[in-house]
N, C-alpha and C. Protein backbone atom coordinates (compact mmCIF):
# COMPACT_ATOMS: atom_id res chain seq x y z
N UNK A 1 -80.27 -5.12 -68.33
CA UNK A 1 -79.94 -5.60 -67.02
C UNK A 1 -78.60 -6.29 -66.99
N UNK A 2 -78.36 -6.68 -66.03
CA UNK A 2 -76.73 -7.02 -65.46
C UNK A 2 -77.01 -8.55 -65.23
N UNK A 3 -76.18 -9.68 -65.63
CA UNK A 3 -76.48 -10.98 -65.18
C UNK A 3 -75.16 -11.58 -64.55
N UNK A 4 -75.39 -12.02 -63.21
CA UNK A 4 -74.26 -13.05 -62.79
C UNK A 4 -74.78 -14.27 -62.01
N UNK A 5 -73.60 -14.89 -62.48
CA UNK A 5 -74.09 -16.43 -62.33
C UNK A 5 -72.75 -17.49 -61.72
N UNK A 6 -72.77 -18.51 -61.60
CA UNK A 6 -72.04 -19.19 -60.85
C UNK A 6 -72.55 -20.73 -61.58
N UNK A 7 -71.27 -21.55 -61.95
CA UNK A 7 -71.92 -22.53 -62.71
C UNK A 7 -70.72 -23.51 -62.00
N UNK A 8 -71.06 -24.66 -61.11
CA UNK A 8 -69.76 -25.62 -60.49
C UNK A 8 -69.82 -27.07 -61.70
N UNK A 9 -68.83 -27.66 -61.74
CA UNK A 9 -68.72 -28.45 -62.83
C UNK A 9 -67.74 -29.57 -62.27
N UNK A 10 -67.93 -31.21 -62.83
CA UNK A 10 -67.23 -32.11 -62.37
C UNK A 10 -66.76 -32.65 -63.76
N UNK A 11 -65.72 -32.62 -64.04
CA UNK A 11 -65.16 -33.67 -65.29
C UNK A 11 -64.23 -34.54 -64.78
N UNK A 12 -64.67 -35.85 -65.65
CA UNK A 12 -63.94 -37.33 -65.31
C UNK A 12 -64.01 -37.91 -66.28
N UNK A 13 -63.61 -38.97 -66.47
CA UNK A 13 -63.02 -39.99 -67.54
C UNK A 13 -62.86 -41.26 -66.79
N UNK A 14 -62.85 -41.44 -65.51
CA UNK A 14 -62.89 -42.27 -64.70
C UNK A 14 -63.43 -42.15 -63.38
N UNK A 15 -64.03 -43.20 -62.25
CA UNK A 15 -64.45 -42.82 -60.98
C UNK A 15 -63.70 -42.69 -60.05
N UNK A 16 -62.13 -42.77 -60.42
CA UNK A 16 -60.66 -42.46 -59.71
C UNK A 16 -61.03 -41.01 -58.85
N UNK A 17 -60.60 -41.06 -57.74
CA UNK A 17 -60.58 -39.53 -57.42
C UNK A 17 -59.82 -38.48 -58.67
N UNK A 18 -58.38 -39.18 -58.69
CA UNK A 18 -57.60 -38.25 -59.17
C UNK A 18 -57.70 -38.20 -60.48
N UNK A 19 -58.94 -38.85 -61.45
CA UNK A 19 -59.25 -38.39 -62.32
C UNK A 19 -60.60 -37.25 -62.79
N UNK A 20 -60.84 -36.93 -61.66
CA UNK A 20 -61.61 -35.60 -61.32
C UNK A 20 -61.15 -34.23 -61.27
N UNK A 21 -61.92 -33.32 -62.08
CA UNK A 21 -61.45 -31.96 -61.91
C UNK A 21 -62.95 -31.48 -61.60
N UNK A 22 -62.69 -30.80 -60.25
CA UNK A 22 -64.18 -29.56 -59.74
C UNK A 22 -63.85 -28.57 -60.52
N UNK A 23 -64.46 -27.50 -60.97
CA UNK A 23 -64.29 -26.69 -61.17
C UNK A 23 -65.50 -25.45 -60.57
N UNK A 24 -65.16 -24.48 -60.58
CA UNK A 24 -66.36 -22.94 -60.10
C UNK A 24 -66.22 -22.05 -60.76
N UNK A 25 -67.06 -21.44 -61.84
CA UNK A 25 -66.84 -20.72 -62.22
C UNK A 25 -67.91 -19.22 -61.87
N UNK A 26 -66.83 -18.07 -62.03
CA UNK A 26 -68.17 -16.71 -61.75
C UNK A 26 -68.33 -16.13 -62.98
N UNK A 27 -69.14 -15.70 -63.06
CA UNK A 27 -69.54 -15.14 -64.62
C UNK A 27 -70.32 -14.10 -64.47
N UNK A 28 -70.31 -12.77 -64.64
CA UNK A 28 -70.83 -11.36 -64.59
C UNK A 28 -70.72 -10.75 -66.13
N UNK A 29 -72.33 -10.80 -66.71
CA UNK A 29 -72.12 -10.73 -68.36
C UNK A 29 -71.76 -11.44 -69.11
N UNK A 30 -71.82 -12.42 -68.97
CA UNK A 30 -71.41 -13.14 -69.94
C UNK A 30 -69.83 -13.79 -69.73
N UNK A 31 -68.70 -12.97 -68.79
CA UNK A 31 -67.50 -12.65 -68.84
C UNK A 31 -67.62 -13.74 -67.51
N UNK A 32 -66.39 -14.75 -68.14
CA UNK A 32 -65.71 -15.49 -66.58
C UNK A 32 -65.19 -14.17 -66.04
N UNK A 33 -64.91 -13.98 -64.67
CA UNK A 33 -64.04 -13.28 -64.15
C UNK A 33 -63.51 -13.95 -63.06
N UNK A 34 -63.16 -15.12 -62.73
CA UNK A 34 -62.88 -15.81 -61.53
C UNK A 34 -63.08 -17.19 -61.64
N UNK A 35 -62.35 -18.22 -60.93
CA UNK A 35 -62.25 -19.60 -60.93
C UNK A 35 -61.80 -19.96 -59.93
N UNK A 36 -62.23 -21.41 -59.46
CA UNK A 36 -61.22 -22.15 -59.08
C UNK A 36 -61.48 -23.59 -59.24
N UNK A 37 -59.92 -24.35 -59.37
CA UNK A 37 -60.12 -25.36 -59.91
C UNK A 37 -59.37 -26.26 -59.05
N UNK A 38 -59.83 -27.74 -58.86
CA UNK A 38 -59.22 -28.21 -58.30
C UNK A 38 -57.67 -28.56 -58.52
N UNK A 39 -57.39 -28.94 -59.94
CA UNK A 39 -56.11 -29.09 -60.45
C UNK A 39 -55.23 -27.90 -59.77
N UNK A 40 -55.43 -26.75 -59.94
CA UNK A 40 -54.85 -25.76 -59.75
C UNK A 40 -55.12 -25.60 -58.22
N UNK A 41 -55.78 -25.68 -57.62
CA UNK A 41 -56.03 -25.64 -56.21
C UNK A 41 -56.16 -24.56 -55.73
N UNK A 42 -56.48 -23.56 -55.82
CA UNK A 42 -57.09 -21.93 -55.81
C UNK A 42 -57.88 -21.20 -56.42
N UNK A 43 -57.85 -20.01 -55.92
CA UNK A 43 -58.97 -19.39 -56.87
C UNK A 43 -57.82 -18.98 -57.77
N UNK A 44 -58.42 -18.33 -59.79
CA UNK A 44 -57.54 -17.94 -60.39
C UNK A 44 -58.55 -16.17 -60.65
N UNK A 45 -58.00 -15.18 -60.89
CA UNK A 45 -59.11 -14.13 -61.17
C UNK A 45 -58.49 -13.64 -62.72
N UNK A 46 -59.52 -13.63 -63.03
CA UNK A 46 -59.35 -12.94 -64.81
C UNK A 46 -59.78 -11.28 -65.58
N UNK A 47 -60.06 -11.28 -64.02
CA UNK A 47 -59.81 -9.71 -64.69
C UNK A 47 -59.74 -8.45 -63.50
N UNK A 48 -59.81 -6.97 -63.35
CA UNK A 48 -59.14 -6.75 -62.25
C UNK A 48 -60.11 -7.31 -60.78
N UNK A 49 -61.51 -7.17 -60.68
CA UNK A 49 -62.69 -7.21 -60.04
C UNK A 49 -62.42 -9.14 -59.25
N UNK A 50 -61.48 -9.74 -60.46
CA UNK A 50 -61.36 -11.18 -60.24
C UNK A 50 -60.11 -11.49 -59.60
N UNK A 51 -59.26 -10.89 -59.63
CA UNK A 51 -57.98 -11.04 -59.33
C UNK A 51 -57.97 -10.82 -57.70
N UNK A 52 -58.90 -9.24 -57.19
CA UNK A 52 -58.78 -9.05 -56.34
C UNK A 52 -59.71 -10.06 -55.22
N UNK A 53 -60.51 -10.49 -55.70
CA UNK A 53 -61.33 -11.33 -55.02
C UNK A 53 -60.39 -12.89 -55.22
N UNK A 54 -59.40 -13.37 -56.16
CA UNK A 54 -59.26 -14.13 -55.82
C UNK A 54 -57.79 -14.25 -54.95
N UNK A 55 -57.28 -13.10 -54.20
CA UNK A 55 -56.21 -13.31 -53.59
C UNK A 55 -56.83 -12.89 -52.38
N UNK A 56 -58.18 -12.43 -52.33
CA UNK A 56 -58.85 -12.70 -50.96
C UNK A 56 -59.21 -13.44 -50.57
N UNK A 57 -60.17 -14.71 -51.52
CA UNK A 57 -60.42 -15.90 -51.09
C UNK A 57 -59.28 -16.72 -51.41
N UNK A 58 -58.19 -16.50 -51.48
CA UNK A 58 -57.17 -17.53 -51.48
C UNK A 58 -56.88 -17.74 -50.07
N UNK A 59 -56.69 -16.39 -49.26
CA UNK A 59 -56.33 -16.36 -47.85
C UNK A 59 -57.27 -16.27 -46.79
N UNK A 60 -58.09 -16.84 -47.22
CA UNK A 60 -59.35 -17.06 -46.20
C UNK A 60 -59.91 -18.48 -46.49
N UNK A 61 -61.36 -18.56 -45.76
CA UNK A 61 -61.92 -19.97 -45.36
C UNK A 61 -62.42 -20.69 -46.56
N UNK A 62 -62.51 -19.30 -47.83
CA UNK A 62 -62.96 -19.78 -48.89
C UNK A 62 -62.67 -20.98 -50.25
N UNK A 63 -61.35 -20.97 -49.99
CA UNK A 63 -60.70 -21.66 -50.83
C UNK A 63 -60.33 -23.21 -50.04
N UNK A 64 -60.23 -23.36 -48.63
CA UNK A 64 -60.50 -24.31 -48.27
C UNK A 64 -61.95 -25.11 -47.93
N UNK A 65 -62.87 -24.39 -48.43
CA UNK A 65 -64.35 -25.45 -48.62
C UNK A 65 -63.88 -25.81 -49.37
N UNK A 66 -63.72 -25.00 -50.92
CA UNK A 66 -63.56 -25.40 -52.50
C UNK A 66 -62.87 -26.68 -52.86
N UNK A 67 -61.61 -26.67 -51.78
CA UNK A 67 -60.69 -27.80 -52.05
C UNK A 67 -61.01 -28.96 -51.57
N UNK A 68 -62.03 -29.19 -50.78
CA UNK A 68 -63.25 -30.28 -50.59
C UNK A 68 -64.61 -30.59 -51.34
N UNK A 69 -64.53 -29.43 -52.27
CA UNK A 69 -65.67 -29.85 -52.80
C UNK A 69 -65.69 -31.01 -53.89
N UNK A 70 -64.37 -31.66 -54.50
CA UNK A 70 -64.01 -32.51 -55.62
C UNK A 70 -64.54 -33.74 -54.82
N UNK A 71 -64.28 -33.79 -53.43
CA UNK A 71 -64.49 -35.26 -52.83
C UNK A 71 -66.23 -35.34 -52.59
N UNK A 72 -66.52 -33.58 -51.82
CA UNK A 72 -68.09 -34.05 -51.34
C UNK A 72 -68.94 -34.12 -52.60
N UNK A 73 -68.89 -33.28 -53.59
CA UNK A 73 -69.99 -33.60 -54.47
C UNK A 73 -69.26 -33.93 -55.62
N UNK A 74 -68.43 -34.31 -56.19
CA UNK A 74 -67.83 -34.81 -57.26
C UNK A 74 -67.48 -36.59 -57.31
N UNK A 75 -66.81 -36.87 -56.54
CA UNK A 75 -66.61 -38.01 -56.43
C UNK A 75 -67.94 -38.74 -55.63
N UNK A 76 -68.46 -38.43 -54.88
CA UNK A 76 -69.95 -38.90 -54.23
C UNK A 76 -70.92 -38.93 -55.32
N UNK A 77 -70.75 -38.48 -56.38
CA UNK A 77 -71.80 -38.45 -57.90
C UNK A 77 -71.79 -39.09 -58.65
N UNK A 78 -69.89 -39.14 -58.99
CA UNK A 78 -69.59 -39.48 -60.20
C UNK A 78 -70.44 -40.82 -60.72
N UNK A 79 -70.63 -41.25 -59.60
CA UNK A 79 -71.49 -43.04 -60.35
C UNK A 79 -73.01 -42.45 -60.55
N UNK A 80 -73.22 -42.17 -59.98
CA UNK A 80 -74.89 -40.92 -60.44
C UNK A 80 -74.68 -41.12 -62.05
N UNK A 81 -73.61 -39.78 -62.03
CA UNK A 81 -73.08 -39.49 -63.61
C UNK A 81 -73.45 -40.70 -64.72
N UNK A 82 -72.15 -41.19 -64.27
CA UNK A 82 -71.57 -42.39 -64.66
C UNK A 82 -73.31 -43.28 -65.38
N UNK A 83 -73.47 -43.67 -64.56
CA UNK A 83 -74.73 -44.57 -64.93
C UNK A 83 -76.09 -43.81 -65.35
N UNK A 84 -76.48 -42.11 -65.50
CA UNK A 84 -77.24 -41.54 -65.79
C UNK A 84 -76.62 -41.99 -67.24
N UNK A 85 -75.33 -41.21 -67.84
CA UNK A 85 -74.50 -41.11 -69.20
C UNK A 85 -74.61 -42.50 -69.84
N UNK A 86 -74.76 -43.76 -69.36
CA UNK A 86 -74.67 -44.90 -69.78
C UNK A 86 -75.90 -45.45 -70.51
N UNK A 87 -77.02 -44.92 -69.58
CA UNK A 87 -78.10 -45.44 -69.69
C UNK A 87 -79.21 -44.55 -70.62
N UNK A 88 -78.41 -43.54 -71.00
CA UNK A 88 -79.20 -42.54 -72.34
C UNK A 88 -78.39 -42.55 -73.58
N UNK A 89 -76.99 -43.61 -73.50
CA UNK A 89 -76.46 -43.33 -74.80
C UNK A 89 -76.59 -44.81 -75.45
């Protein structure tokens, strides 16, 4: 069978906004084929299937949710995080 998946990710080092990176990743097989990251602020595509999808959602509505998503669920967490990570190590 064929597997794809979608895995969103928050890394910090601090509860600073601007020490937050969202990230999205697509994964079909095992294989990233597509991203986007907040640092970078777009989608990036990694292979041809990724590339083309990501200069479609670059120019559409898609890439502007994404570039909100660091504030709505990343930074709204990070103390979640923060104090889950504290309190098991």
């Amino acid at each position: 069978g064929f597997r794809h998946y979608v895995v969103n990710s928050c890394e910090f080092n601090s509860s600073k906004l601007n020490d937050i990176e969202y990230t999205e990743s697509y994964y079909y097989n095992k294989l990233e084929y597509i991203r986007f990251s907040s640092s970078v602020g777009k989608y990036v595509g990694y292979t041809e299937h990724g590339i083309k999808n990501a200069e479609r959602w670059n120019n559409g509505p898609e890439v502007i949710s994404r570039r909100a998503e660091k504030e709505r669920y990343c930074f709204r967490n990070v103390g979640v995080f923060t104090e889950s990570a504290l309190t098991k190590s």
